[in-house]
Every structure is written in structure tokens, then in C-alpha cells.
N, C-alpha and C. Protein backbone atom coordinates (compact mmCIF):
# COMPACT_ATOMS: atom_id res chain seq x y z
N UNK A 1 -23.27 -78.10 -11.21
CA UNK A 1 -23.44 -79.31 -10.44
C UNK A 1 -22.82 -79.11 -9.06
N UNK A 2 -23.19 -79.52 -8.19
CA UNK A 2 -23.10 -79.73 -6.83
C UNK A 2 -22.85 -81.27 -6.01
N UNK A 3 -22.25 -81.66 -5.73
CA UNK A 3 -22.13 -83.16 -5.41
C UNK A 3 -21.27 -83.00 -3.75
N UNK A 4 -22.10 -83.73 -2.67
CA UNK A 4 -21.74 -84.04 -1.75
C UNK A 4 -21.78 -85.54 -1.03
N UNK A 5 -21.27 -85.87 -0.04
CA UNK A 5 -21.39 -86.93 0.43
C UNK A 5 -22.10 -87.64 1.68
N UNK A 6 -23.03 -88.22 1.57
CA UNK A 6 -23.63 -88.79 1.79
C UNK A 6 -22.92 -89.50 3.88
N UNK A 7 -21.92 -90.11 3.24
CA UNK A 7 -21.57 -90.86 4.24
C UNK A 7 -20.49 -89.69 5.11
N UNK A 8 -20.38 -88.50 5.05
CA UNK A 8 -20.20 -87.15 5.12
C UNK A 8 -21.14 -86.66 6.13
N UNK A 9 -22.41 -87.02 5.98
CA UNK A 9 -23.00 -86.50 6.46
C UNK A 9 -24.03 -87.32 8.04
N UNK A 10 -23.44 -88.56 7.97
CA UNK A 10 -23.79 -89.18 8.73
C UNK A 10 -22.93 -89.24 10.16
N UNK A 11 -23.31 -87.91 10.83
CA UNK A 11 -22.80 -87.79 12.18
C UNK A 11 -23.62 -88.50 13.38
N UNK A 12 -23.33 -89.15 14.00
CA UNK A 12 -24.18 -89.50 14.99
C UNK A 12 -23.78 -88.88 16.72
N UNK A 13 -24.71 -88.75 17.83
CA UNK A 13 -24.18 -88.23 18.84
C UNK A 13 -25.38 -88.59 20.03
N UNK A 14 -24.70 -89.27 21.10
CA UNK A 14 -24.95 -90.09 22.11
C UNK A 14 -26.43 -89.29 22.68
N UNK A 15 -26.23 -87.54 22.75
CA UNK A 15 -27.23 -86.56 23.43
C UNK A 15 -28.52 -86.80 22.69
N UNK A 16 -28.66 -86.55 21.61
CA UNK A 16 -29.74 -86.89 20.47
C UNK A 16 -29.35 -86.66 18.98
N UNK A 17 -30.71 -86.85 18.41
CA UNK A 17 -30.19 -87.47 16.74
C UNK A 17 -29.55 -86.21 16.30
N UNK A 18 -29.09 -86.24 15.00
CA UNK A 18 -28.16 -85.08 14.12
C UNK A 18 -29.30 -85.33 13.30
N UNK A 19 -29.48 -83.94 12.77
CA UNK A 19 -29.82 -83.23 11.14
C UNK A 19 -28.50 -82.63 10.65
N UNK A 20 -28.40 -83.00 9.47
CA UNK A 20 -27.16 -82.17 8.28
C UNK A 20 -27.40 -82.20 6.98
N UNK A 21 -27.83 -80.93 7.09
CA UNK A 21 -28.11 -80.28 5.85
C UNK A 21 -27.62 -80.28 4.73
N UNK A 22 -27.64 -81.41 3.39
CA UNK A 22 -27.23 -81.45 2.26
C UNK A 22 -27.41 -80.28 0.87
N UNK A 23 -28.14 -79.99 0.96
CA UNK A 23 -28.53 -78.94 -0.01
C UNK A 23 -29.99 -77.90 0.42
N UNK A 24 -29.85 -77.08 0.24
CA UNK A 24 -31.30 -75.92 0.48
C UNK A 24 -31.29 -74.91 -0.98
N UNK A 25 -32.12 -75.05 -1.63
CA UNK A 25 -32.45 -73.96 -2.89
C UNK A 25 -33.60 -73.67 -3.20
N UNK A 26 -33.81 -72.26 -2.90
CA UNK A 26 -35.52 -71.84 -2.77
C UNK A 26 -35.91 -72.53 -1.50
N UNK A 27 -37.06 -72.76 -2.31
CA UNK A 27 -38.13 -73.45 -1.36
C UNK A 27 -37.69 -75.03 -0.79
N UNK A 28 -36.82 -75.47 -1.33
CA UNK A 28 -36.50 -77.26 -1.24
C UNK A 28 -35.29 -77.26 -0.61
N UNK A 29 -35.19 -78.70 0.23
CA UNK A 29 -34.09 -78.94 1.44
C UNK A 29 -33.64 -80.37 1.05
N UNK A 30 -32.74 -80.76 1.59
CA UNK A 30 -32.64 -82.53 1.63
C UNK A 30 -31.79 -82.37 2.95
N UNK A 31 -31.82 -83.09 3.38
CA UNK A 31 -30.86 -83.63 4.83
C UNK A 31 -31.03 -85.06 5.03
N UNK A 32 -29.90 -84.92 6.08
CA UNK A 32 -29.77 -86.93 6.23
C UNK A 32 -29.83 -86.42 8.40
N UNK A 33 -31.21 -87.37 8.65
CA UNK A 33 -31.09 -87.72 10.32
C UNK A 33 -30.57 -88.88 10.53
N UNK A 34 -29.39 -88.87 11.37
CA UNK A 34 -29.11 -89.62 12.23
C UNK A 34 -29.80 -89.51 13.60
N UNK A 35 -29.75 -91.71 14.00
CA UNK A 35 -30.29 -91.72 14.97
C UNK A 35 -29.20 -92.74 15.86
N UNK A 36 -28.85 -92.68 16.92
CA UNK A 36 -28.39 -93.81 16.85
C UNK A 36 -29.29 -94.63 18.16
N UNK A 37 -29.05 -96.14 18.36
CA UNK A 37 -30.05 -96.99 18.83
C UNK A 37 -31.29 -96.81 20.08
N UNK A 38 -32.64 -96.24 19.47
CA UNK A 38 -33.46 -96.08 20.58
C UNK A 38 -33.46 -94.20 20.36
N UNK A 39 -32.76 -93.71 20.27
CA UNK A 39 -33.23 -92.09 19.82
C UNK A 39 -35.29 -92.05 18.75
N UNK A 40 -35.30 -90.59 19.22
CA UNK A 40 -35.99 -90.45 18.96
C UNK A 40 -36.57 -88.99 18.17
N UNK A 41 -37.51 -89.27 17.08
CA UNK A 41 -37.59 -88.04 16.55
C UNK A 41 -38.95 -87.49 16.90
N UNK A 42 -39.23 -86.02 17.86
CA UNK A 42 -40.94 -86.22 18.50
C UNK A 42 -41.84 -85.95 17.12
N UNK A 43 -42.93 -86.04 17.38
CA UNK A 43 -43.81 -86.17 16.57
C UNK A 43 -43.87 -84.35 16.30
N UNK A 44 -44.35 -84.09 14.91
CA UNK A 44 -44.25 -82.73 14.25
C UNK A 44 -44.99 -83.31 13.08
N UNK A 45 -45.64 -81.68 12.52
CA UNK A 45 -45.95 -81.52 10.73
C UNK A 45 -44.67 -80.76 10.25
N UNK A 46 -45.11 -81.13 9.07
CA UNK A 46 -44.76 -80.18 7.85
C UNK A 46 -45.47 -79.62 7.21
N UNK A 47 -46.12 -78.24 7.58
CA UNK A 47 -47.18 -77.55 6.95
C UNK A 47 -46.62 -77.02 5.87
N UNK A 48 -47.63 -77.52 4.96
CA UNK A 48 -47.98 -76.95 3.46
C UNK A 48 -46.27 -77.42 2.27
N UNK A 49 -45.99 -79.27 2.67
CA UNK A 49 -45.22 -78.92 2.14
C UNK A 49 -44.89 -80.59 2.16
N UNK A 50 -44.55 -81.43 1.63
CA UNK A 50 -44.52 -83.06 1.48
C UNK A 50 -43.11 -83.29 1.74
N UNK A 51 -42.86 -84.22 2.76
CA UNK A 51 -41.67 -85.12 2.93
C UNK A 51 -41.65 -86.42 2.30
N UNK A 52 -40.10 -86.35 1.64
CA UNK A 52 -39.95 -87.82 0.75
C UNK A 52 -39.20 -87.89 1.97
N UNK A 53 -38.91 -89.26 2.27
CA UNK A 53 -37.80 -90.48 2.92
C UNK A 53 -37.56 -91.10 2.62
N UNK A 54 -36.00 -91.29 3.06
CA UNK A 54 -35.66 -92.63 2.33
C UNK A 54 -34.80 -93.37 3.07
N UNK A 55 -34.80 -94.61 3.81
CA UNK A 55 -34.00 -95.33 5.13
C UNK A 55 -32.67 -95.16 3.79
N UNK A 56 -31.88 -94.83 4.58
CA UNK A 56 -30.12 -95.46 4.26
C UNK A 56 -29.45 -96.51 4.89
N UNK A 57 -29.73 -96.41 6.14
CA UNK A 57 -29.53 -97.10 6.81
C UNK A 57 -30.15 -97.75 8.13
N UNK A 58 -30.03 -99.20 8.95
CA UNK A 58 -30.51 -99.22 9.65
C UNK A 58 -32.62 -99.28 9.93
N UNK A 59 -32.74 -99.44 11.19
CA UNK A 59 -34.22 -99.49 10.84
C UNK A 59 -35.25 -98.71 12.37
N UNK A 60 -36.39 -98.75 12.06
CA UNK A 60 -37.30 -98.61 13.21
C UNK A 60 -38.57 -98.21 12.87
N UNK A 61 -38.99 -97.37 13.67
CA UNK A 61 -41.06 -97.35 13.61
C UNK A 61 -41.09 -96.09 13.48
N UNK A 62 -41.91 -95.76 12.23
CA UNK A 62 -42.25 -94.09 11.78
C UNK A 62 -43.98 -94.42 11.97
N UNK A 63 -44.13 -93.41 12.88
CA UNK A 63 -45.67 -92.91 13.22
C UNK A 63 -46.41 -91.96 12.08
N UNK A 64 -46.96 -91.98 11.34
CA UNK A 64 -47.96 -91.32 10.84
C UNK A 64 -49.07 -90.83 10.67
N UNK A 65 -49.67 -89.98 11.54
CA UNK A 65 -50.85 -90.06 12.68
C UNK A 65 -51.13 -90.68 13.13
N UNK A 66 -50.12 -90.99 14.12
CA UNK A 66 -50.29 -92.15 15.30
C UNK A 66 -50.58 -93.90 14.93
N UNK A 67 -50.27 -93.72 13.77
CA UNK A 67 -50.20 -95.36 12.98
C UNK A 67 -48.77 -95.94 13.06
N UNK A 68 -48.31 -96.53 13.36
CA UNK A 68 -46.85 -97.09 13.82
C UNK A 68 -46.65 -97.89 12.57
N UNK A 69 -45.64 -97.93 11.54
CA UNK A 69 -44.79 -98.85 10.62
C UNK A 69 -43.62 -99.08 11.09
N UNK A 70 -43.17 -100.35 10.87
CA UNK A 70 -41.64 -100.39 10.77
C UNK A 70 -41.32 -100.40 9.42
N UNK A 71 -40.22 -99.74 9.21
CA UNK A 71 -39.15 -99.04 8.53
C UNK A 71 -38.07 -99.71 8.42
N UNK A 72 -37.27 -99.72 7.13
CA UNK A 72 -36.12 -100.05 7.40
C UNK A 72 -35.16 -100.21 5.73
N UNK A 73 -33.69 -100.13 5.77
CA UNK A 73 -33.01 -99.71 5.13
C UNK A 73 -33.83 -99.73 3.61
N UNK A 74 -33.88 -99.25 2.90
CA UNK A 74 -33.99 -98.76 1.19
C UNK A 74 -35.77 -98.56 1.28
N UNK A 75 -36.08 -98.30 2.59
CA UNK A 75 -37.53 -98.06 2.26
C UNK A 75 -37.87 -96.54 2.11
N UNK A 76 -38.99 -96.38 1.14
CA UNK A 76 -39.01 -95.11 0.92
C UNK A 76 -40.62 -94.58 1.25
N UNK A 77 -40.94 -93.46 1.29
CA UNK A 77 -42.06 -93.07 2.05
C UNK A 77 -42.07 -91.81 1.64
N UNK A 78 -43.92 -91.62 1.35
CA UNK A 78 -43.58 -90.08 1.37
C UNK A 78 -45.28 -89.59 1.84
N UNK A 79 -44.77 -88.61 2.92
CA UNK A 79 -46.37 -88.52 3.60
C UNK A 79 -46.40 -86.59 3.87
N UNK A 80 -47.67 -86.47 3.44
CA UNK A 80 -48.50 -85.36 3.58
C UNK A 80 -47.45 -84.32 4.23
N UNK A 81 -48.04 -82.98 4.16
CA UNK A 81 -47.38 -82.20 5.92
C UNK A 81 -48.53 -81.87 6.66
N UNK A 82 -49.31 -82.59 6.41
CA UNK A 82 -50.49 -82.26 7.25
C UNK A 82 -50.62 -83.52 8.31
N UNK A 83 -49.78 -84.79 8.23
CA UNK A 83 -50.01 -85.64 9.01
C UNK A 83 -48.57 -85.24 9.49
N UNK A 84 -49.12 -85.76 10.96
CA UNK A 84 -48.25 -86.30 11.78
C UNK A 84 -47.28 -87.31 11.89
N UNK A 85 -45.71 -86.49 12.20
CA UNK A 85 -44.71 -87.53 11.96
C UNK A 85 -44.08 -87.78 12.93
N UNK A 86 -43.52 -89.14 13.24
CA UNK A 86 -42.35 -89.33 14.50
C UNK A 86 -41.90 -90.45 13.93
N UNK A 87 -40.73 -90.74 14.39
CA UNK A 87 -39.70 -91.85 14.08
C UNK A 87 -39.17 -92.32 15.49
N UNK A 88 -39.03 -93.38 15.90
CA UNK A 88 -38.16 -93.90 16.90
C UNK A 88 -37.19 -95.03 16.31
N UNK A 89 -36.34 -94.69 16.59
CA UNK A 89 -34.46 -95.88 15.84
C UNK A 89 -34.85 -97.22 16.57
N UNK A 90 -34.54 -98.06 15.81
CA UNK A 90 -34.20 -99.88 15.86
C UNK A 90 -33.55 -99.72 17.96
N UNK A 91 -33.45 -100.66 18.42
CA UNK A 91 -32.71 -100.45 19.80
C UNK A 91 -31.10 -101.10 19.33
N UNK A 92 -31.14 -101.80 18.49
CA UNK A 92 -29.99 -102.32 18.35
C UNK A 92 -29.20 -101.88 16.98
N UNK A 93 -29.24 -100.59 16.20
CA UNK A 93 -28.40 -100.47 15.31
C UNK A 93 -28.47 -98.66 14.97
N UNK A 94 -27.63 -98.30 14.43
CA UNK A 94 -27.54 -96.79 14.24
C UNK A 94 -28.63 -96.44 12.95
N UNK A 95 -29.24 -95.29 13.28
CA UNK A 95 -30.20 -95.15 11.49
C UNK A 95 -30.03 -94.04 10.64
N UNK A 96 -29.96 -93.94 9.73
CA UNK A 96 -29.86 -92.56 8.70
C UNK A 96 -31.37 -92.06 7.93
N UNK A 97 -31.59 -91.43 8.16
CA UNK A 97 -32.72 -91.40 6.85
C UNK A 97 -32.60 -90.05 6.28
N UNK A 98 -32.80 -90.21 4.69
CA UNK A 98 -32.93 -89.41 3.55
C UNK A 98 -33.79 -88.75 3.40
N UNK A 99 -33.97 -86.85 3.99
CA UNK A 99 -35.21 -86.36 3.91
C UNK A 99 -35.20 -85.59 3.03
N UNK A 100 -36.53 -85.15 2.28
CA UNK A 100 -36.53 -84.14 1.38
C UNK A 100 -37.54 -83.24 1.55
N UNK A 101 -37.50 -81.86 1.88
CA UNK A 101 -38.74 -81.52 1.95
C UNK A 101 -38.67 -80.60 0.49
N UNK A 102 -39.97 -80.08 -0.50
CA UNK A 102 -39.93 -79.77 -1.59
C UNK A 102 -40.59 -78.16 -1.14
N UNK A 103 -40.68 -77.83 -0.21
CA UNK A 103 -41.35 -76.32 0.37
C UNK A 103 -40.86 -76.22 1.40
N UNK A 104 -39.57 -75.27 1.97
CA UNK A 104 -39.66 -75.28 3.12
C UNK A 104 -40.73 -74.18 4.14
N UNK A 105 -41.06 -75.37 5.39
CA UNK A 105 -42.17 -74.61 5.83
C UNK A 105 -41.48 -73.41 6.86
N UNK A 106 -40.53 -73.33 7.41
CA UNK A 106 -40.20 -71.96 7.75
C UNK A 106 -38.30 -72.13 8.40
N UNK A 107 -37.93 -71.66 8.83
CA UNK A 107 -36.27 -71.70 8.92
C UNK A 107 -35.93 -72.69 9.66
N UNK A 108 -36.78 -73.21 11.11
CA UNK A 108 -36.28 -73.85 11.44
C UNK A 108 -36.22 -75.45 11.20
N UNK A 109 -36.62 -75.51 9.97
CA UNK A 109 -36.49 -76.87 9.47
C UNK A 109 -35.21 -76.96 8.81
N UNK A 110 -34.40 -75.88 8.22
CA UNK A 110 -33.41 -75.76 7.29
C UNK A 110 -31.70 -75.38 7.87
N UNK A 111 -31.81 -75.84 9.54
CA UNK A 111 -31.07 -75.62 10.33
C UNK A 111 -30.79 -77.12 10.63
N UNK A 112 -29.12 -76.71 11.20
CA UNK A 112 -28.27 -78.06 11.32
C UNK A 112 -28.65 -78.45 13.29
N UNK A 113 -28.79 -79.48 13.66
CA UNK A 113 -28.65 -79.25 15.21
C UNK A 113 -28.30 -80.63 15.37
């Protein structure tokens, strides 16, 4: 067993959002993005490989080929890697979200920045 923390991993930083890497084995990742208010995540795939999400915290608008939802804390989602993803944060509150990818599609998804 392996057990980390969650609220551990929720760094936030004024320049742009944080990724931190909770676990990587094989092919599968989880990380938690921070955003904090008005950040933004640009639009990208995930080829050949499905993202779960899950808000922790906080809220805002996830694009999914260019379809805009709002989002927000305990919502969960899980879309293709063939569509297109972007997220932009609430303007008024910090956001976390719970990612999982189950294939990673190549290294630089499995990196902290």
C-alpha cells in the first residue's frame, strides 16, 4: 500500500497552475492541478488514453471540443483522448482537480511543473 496526501499536494503559484504527481505505475498516472483564480489550462489531447476528473475543489469551465461546461467541486468527468481539453479556474476562488490518466500518452504528461 501506498497512501499520500491529497491536501499535500495542492500547491498553488501566482505564474501558472501546478501539476503534482501522486502516483505513476506502468502505464497509469493520477495528479492533482492546481489553479488559482482565472488561470488557465490550454487546450490539449490525450492520445490513445482516457482522463477521469474529479473537481476537489473550487470551480470553472472545462472545454471539450470547444463545448464549454461549468464545473465545479465533487463533479466528475471523464472524456475521450481524442477530444479536446481546456479548463479555465472560477475568477473568484482557487481550484484543484483530480486527474487520472489510465495510459500514459508519453513523458511529458508524467512530469511535475
Amino acid at each position: 500500500m501506498e497512501k499520500k496526501s491529497i491536501a499535500a499536494a495542492q500547491e498553488f503559484n501566482e505564474k501558472q497552475f501546478t501539476k503534482r504527481i501522486l502516483f505513476r505505475e506502468g502505464e497509469s498516472t493520477v495528479f492533482v492541478l492546481n489553479f488559482m483564480p482565472g488561470q488557465q489550462l490550454p487546450a490539449h489531447k490525450h492520445p490513445g488514453t482516457n482522463v477521469y476528473l474529479m473537481v476537489l475543489q473550487g470551480s470553472g469551465t472545462l472545454s471539450i471540443d470547444g463545448i464549454p461546461t461549468d464545473i465545479s467541486e465533487k463533479d466528475v468527468i471523464l472524456a475521450g483522448g481524442n477530444e479536446e481539453f481546456a479548463f479555465t479556474s472560477s475568477e473568484n476562488e482557487h481550484t484543484s482537480l483530480y486527474v487520472m490518466l489510465n495510459k500514459i500518452p508519453d513523458e511529458r504528461y508524467v512530469q511535475n511543473i
